[in-house]
Protein backbone atom coordinates (compact mmCIF):
# COMPACT_ATOMS: atom_id res chain seq x y z
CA UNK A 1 69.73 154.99 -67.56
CA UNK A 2 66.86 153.49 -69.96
CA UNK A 3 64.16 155.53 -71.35
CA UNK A 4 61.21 155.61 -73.86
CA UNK A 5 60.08 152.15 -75.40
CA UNK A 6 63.42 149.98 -74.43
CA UNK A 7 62.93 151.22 -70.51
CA UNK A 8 59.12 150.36 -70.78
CA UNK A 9 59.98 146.57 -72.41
CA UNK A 10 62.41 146.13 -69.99
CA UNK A 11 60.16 146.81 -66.75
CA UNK A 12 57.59 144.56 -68.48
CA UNK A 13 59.96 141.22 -68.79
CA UNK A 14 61.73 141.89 -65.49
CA UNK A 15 58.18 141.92 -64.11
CA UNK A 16 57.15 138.65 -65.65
CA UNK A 17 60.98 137.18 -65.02
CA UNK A 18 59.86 138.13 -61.29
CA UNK A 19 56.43 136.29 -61.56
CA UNK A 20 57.75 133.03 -62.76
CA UNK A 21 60.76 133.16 -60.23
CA UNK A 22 58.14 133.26 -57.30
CA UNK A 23 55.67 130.64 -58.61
CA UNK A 24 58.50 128.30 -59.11
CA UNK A 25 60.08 129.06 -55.86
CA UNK A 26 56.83 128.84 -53.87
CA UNK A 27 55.44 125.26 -55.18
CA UNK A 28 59.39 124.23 -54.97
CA UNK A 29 59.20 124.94 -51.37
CA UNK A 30 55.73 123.79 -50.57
CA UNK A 31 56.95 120.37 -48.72
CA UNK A 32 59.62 121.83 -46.89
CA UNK A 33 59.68 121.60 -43.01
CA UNK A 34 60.16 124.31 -40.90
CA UNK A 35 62.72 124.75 -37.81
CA UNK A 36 64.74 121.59 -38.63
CA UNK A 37 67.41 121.49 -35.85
CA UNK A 38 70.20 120.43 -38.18
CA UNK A 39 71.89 121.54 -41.02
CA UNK A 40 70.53 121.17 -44.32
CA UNK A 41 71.31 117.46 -45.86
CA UNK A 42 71.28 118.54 -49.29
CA UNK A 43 73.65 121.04 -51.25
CA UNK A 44 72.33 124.01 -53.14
CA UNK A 45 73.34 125.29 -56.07
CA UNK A 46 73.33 129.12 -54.75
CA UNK A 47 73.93 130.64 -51.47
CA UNK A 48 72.62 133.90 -50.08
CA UNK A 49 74.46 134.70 -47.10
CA UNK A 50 73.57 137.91 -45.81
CA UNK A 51 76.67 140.12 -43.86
CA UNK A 52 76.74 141.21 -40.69
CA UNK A 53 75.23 138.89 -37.91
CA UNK A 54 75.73 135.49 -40.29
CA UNK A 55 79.38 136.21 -41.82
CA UNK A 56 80.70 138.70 -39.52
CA UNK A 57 80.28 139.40 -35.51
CA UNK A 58 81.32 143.15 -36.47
CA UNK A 59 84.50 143.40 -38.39
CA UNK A 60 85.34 140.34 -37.31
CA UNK A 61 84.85 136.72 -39.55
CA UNK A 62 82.67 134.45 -37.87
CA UNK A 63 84.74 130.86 -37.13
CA UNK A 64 84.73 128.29 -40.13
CA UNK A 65 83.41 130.73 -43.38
CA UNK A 66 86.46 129.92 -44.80
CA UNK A 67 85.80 126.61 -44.73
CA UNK A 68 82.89 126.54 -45.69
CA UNK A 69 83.67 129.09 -48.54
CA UNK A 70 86.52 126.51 -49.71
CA UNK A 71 83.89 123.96 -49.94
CA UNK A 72 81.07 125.41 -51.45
CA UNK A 73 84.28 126.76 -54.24
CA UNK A 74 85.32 123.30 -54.80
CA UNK A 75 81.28 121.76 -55.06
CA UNK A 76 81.04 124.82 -57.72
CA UNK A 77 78.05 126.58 -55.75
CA UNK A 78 77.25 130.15 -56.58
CA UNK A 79 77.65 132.57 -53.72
CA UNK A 80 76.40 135.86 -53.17
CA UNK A 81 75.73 138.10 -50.13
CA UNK A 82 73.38 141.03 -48.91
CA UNK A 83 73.29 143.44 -46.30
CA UNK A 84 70.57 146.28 -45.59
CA UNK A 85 73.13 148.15 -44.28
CA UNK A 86 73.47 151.45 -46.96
CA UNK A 87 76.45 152.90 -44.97
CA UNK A 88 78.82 150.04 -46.74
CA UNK A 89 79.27 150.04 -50.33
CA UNK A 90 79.87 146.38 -52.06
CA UNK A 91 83.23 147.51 -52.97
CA UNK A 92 83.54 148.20 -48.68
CA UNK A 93 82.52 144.85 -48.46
CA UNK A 94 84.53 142.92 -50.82
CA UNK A 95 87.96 144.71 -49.41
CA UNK A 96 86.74 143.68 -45.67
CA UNK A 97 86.27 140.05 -47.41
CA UNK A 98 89.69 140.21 -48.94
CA UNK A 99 91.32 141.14 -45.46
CA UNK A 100 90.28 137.80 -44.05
CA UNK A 101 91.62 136.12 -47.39
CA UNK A 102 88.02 135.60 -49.05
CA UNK A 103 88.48 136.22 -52.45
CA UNK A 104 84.74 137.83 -54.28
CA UNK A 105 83.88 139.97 -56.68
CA UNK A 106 81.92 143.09 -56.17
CA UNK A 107 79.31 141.80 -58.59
CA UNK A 108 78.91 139.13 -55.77
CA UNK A 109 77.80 141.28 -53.32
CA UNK A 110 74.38 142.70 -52.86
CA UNK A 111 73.43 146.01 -50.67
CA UNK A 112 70.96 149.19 -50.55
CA UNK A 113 73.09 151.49 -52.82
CA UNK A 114 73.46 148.67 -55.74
CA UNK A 115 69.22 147.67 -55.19
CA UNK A 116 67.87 151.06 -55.18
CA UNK A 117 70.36 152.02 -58.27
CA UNK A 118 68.84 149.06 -60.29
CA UNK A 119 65.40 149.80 -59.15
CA UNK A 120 65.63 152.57 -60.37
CA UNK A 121 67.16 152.49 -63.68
CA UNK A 122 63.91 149.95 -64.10
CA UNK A 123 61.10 151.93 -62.77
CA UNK A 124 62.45 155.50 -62.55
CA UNK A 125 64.79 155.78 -66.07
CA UNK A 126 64.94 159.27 -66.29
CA UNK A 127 64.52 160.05 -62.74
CA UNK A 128 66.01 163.00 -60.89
CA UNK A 129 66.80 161.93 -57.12
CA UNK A 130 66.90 163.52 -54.27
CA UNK A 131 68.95 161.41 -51.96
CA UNK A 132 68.67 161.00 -48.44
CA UNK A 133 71.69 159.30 -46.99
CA UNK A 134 75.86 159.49 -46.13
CA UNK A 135 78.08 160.58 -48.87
CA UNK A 136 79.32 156.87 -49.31
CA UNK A 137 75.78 156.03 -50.12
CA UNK A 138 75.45 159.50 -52.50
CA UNK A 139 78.94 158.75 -54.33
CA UNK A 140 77.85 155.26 -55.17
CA UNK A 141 74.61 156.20 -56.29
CA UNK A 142 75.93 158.22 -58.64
CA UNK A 143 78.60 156.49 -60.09
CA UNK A 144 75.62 154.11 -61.06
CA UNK A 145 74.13 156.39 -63.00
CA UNK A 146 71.69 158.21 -61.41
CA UNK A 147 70.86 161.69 -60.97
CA UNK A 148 70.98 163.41 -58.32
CA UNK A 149 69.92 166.92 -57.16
CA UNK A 150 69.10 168.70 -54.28
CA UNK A 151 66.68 171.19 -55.88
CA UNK A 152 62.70 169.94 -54.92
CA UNK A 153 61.54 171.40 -57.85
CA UNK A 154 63.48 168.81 -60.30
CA UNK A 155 63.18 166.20 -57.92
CA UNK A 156 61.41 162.82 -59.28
CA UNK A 157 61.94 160.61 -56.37
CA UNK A 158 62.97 161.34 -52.76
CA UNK A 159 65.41 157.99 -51.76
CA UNK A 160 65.86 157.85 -48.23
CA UNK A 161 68.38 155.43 -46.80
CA UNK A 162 69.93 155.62 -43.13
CA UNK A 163 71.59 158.84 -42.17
CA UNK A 164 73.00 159.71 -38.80
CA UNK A 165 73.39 163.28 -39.95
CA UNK A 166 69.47 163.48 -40.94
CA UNK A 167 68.54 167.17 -39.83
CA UNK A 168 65.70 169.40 -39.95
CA UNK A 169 67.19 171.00 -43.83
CA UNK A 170 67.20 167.87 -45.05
CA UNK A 171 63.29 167.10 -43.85
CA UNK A 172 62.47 170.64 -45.56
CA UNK A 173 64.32 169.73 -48.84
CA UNK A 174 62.33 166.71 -49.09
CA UNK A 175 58.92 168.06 -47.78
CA UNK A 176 58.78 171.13 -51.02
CA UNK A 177 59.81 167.93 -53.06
CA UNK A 178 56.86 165.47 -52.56
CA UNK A 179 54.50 168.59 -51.89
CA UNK A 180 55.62 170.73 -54.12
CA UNK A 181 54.52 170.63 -58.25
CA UNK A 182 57.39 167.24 -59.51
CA UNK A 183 54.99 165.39 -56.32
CA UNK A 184 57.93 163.45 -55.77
CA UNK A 185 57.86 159.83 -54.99
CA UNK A 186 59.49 158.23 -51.44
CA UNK A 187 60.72 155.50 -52.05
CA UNK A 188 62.92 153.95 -48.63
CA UNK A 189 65.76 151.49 -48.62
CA UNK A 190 64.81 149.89 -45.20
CA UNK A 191 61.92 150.11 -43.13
CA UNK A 192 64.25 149.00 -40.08
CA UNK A 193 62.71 150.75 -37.33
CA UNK A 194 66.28 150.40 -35.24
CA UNK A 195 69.73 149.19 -36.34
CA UNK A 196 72.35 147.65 -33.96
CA UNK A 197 75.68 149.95 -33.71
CA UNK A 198 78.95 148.82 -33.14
CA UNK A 199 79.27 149.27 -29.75
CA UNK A 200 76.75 146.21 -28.80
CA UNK A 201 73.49 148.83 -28.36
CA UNK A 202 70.69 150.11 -30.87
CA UNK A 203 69.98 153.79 -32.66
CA UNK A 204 67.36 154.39 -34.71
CA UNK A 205 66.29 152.86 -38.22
CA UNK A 206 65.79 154.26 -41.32
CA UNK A 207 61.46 153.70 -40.69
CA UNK A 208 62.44 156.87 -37.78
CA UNK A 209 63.38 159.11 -41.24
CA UNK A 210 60.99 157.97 -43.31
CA UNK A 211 58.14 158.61 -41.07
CA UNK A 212 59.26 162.47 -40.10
CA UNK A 213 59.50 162.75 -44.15
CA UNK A 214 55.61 161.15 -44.26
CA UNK A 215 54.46 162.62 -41.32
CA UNK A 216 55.67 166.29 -42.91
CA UNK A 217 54.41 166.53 -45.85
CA UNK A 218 51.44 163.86 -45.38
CA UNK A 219 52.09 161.88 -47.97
CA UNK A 220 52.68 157.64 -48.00
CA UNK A 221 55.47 155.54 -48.54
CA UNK A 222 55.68 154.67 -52.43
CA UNK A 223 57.88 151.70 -52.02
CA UNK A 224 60.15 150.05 -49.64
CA UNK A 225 63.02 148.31 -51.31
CA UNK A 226 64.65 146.75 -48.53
CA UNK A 227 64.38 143.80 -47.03
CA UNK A 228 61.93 142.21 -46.73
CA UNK A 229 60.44 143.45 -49.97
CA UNK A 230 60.81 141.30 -52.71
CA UNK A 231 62.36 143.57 -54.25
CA UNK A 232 65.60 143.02 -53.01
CA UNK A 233 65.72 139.20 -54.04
CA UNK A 234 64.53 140.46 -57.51
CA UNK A 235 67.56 142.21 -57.78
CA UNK A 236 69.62 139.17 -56.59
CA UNK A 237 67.85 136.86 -58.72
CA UNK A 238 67.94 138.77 -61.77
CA UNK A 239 71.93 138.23 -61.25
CA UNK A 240 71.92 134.81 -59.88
CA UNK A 241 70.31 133.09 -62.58
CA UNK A 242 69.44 129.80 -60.92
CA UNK A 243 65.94 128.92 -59.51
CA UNK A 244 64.56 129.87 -55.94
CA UNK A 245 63.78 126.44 -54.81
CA UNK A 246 67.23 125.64 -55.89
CA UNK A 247 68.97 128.43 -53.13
CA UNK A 248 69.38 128.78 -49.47
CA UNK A 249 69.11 131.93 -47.69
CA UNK A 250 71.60 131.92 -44.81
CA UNK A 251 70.65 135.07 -42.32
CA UNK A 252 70.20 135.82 -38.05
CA UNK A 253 67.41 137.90 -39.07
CA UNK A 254 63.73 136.76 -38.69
CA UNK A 255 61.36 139.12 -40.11
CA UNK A 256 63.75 140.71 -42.84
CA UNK A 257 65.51 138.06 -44.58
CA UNK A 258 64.38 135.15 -43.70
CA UNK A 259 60.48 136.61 -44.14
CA UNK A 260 61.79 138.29 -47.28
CA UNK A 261 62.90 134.50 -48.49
CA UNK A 262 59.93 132.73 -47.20
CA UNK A 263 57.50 134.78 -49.37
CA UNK A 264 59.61 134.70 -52.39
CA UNK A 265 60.01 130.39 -52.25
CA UNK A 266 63.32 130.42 -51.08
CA UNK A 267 64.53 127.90 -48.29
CA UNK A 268 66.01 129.08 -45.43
CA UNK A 269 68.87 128.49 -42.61
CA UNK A 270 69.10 130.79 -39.34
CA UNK A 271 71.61 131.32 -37.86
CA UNK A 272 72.07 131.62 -34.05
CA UNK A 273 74.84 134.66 -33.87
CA UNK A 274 73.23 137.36 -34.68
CA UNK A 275 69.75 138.90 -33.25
CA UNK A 276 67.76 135.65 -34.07
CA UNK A 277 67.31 133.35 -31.59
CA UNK A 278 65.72 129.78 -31.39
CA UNK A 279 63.05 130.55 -28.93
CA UNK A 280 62.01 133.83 -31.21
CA UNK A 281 62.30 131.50 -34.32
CA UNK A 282 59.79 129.23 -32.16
CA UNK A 283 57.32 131.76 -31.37
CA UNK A 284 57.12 133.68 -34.57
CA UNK A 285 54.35 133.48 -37.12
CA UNK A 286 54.92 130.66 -39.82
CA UNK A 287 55.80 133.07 -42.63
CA UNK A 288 58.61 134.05 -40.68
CA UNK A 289 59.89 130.91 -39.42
CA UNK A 290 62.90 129.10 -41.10
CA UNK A 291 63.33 125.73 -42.63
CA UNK A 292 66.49 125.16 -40.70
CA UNK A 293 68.09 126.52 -37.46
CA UNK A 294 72.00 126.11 -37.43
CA UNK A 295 74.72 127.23 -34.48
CA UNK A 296 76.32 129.06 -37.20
CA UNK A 297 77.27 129.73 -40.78
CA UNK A 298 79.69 126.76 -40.63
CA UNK A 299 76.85 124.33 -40.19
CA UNK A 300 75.33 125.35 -43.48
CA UNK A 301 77.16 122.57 -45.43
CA UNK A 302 76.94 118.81 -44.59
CA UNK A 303 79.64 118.64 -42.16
CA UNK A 304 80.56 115.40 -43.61
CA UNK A 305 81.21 116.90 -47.11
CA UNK A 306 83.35 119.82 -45.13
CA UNK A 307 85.65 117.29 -43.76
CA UNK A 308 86.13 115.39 -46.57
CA UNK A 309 87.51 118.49 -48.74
């Protein structure tokens, strides 16, 4: 990771990078309707299509990303993808792409382990983590470059991400960490109070964790990372390279993503596949509603430029 002066001038012009990203994005988006019951009539330069819900009904592909995907290839649009999910690396991600013959690089894809290890080497340089999550998540953060440790007197920051196998040593580790002499930060990768599993119900969010962890050692959340921080699009951004007002956010999820991309400038697309609906899209506040409502992730595209490729 950075330290000293470069770490310091780096946090500095990713900060202003951020600032200039969301002023441009927000008066780009100013005159943009909301809950347009079409698809989008205009081609952006960079998709954001988040995972599970929008791309995939489980480990299944939703019908027509591949055609889509072809088109957007042959237009030369920039496409990335997110998921809050931190029990599925990008590398996960890209070989579950690959198995449905959609060809990305891992450097395409976007979820908590690859935000929180970028967060960190910006805020935290020289931080020693004590990390709350599956070994998946633990392996990849480390392999990034961060330090971990499991001793609460060393620990710098106390990263808590979803973990079934969250027990009452874990809560204790933590607790001596943030109340002990280091006063550890926690920081959280989601506030999700409840996550949908793979059998159709709900268990419990990360928020459940992160609230014993508070609740224990009576201390406050330092900063959520997740969605719908910004902090998640800063991360995308600072990849992506191309303007806010310029990208579409393609999600089923109404007050994460598509709240997350309303307060950063970024126009919007629901989709109807996943947990949002059209009636909830309806009756939610304006800063969560989108600019567009599609059936699905094929409708993103024009559908005449789709059939024309």
């Amino acid at each position: 990771m950075k330290s000293g002066k470069g770490a310091k001038k780096a946090k500095g012009k990713a900060r202003k990078n951020s600032a200039l990203k969301l002023d441009a994005g927000a008066v780009g988006t100013l005159n943009l309707p909301l809950l347009v019951r079409d698809s989008p009539q205009h081609v952006y330069d960079a998709y954001i299509m988040n995972l599970s819900g929008t791309l995939f009904n489980g480990n299944l592909l939703m019908p027509g990303v591949d055609k889509v995907f072809a088109s957007l290839s042959l237009m030369r649009r920039r496409m990335v993808f997110m998921s809050s999910n931190s029990h599925t690396s990008p590398d996960s991600y890209q070989q579950l792409l690959e198995k449905f013959g959609v060809p990305v690089e891992v450097e395409q894809i976007f979820t908590p382990v690859r935000v929180a290890s970028e967060y960190l080497a910006r805020n935290f340089p020289d931080a020693r983590v004590m990390a709350i999550g599956d070994s998946e998540f633990l392996a990849h953060l480390a392999s990034g470059g961060v330090e971990l440790t499991n001793d609460p007197a060393l620990t710098d920051v106390v990263l808590v991400a979803h973990d079934r196998d969250f027990n009452f040593g874990k809560l204790d580790l933590a607790y001596r960490a943030i109340t002990g002499p280091s006063k550890a930060k926690l920081i959280s990768t989601s506030m999700v109070r409840a996550w949908p599993t793979a059998e159709g119900g709900m268990e419990p969010g990360t928020r459940a964790i992160v609230r014993a962890i508070e609740c224990a050692a009576g201390a406050k959340l330092y900063a959520n990372i997740g969605t719908p921080e910004r902090d998640f699009l800063d991360c995308v951004f600072n990849h992506l390279e191309i303007a806010p007002q310029h990208t579409l956010v393609v999600s089923d999820s109404l007050t994460t993503d598509i709240r997350m991309a309303r307060s950063y400038g970024v126009p919007t697309a629901l989709v109807l596949t996943g947990e949002g609906s059209l009636t909830q899209a309806e009756l939610a506040s304006q800063k969560d509603q989108p600019n567009f409502v599609v059936n699905s992730v094929a409708d993103i595209v024009p559908h005449y430029i789709v059939d024309q490729l």
